[in-house]
C-alpha atoms as a PDB file:
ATOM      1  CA  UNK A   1      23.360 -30.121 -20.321  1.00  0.00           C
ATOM      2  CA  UNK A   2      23.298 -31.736 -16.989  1.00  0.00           C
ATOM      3  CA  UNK A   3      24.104 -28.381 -15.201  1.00  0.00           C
ATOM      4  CA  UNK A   4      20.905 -26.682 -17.226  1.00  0.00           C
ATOM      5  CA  UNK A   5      18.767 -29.576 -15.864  1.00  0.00           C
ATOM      6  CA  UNK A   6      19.872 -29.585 -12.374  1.00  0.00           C
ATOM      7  CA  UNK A   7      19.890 -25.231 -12.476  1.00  0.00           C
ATOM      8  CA  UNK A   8      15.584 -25.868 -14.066  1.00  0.00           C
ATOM      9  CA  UNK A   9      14.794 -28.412 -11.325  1.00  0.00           C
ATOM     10  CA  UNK A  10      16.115 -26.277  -8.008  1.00  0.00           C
ATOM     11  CA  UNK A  11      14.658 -23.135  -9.551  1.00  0.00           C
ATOM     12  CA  UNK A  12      11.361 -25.120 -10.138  1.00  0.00           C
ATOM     13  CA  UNK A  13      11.718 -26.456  -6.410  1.00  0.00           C
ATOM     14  CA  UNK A  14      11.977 -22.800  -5.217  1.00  0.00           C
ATOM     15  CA  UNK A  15       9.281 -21.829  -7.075  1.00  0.00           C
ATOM     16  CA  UNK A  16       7.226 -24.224  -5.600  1.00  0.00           C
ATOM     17  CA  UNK A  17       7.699 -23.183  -2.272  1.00  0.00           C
ATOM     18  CA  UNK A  18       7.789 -19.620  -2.596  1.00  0.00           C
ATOM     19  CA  UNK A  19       4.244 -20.426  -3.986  1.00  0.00           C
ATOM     20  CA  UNK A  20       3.045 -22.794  -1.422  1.00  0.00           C
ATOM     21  CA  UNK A  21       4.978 -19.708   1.242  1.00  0.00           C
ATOM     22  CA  UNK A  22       2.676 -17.201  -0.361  1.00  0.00           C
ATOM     23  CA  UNK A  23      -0.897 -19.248  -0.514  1.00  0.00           C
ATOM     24  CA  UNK A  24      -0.335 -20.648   3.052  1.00  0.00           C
ATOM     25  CA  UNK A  25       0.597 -16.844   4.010  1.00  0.00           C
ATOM     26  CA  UNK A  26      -2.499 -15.392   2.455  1.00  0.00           C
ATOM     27  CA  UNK A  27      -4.669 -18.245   4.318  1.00  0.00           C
ATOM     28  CA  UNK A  28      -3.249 -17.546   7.234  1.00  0.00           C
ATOM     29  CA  UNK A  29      -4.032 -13.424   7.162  1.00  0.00           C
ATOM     30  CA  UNK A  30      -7.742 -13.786   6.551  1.00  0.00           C
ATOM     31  CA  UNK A  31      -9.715 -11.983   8.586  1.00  0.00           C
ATOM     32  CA  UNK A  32     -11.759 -14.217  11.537  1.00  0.00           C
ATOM     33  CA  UNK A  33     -10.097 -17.463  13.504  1.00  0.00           C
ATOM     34  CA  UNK A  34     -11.026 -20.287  11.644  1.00  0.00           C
ATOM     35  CA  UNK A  35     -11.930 -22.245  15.141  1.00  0.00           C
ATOM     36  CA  UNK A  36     -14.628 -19.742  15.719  1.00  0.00           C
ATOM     37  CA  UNK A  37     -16.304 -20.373  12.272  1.00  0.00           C
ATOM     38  CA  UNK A  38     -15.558 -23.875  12.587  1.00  0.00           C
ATOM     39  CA  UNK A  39     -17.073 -23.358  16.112  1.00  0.00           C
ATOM     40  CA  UNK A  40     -20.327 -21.322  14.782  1.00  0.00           C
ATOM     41  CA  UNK A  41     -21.217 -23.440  12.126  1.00  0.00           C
ATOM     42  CA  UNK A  42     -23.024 -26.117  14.967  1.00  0.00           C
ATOM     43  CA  UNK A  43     -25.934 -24.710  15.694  1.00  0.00           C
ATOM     44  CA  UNK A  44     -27.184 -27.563  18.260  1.00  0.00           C
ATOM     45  CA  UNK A  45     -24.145 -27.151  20.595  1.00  0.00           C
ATOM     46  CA  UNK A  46     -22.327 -24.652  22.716  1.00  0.00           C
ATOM     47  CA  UNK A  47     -18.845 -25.011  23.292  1.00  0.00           C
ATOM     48  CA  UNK A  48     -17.368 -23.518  26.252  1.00  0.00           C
ATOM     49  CA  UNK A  49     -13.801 -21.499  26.020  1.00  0.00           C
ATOM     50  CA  UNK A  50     -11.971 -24.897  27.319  1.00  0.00           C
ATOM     51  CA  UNK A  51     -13.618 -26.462  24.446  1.00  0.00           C
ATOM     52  CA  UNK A  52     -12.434 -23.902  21.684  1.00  0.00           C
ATOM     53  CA  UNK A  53      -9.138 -24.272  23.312  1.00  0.00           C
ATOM     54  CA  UNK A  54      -8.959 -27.934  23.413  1.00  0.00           C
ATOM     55  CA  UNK A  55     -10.429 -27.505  19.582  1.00  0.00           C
ATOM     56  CA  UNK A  56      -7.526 -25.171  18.614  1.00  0.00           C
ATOM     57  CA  UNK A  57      -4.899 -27.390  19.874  1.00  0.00           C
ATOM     58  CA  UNK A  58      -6.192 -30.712  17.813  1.00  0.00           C
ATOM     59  CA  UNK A  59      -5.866 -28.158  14.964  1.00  0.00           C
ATOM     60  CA  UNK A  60      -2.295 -27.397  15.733  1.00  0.00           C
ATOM     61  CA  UNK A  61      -3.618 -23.364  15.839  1.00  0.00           C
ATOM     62  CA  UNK A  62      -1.482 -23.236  19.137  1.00  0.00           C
ATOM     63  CA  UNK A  63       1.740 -23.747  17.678  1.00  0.00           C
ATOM     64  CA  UNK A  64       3.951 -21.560  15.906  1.00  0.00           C
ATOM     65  CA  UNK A  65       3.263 -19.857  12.240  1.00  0.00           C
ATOM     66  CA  UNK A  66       5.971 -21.795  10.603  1.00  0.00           C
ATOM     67  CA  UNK A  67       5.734 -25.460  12.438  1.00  0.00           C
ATOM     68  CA  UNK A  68       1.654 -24.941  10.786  1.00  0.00           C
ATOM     69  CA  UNK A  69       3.457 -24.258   7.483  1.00  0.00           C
ATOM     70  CA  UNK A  70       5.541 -27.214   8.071  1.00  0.00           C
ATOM     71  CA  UNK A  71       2.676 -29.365   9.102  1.00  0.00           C
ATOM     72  CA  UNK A  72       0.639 -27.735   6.233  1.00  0.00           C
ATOM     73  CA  UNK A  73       3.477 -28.285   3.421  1.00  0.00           C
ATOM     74  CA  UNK A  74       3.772 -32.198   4.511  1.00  0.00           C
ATOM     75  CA  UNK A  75      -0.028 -32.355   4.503  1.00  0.00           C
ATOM     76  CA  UNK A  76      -0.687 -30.900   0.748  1.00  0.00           C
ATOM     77  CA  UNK A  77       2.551 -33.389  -0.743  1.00  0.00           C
ATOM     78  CA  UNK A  78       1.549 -35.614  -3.528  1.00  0.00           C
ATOM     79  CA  UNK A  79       2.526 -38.922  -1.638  1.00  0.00           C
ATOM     80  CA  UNK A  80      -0.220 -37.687   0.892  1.00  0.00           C
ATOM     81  CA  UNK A  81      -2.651 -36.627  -0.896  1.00  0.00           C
ATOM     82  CA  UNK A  82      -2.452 -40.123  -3.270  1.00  0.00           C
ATOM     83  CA  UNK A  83      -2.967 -41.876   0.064  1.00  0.00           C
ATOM     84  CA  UNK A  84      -5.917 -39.690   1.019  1.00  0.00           C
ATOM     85  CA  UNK A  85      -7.360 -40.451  -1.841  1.00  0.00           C
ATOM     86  CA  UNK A  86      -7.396 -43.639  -2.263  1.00  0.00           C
ATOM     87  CA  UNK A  87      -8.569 -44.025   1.520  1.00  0.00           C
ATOM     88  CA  UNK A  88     -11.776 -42.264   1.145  1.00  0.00           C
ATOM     89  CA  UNK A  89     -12.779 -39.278   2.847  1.00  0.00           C
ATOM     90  CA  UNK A  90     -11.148 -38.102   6.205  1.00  0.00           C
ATOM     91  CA  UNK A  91     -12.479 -36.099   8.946  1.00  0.00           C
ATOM     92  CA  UNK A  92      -9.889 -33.282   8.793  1.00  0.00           C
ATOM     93  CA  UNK A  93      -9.527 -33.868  12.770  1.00  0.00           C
ATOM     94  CA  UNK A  94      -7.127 -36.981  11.479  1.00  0.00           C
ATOM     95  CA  UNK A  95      -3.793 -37.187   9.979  1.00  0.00           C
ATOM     96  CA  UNK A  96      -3.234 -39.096   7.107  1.00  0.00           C
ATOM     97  CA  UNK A  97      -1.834 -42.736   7.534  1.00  0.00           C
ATOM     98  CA  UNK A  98       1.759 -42.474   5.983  1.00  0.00           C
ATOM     99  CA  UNK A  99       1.912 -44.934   2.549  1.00  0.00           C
ATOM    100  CA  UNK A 100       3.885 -48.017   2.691  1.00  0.00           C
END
């Protein structure tokens, strides 16, 4: 019985990720660079190209596709997301404080 349990909860954990693999994957492949909407959506200023650069760098954009998905799987974990919660909204230019 213990063997069935253990077998459910690593296939569950697999699961998991292959799902969180597969949404991060298909937010990743949309069409446009998210800085440049991110970018567009100020009307009132005008960044220069050292700017969008600087911009995709606090993002973590700059880094590799799977230190992102890394970043991004830490980021969506329940402990996290219980802390972000209960700390009120967050400019997403911050990372969440870690709970204690």
């Amino acid at each position: 019985m213990i063997s069935y349990l253990i077998r459910r909860v690593v296939q569950a954990i697999v699961v998991v990720l292959m799902a969180s693999f597969l949404v991060f994957a298909i937010m990743h492949w949309l069409p446009g660079d998210p800085i440049l909407i991110y970018v567009t959506s100020d009307t009132y200023k005008q960044y220069t190209a050292e700017e969008i650069e600087a911009l995709r760098h606090e993002f973590g954009l700059d880094r590799p596709v799977i230190v992102q998905y890394a970043d991004w799987l830490g980021a969506s974990s329940p402990g996290i997301l219980a802390c972000r919660s209960s700390g009120g909204p967050r400019s997403p230019r911050t990372w969440p404080e870690p709970c204690l």
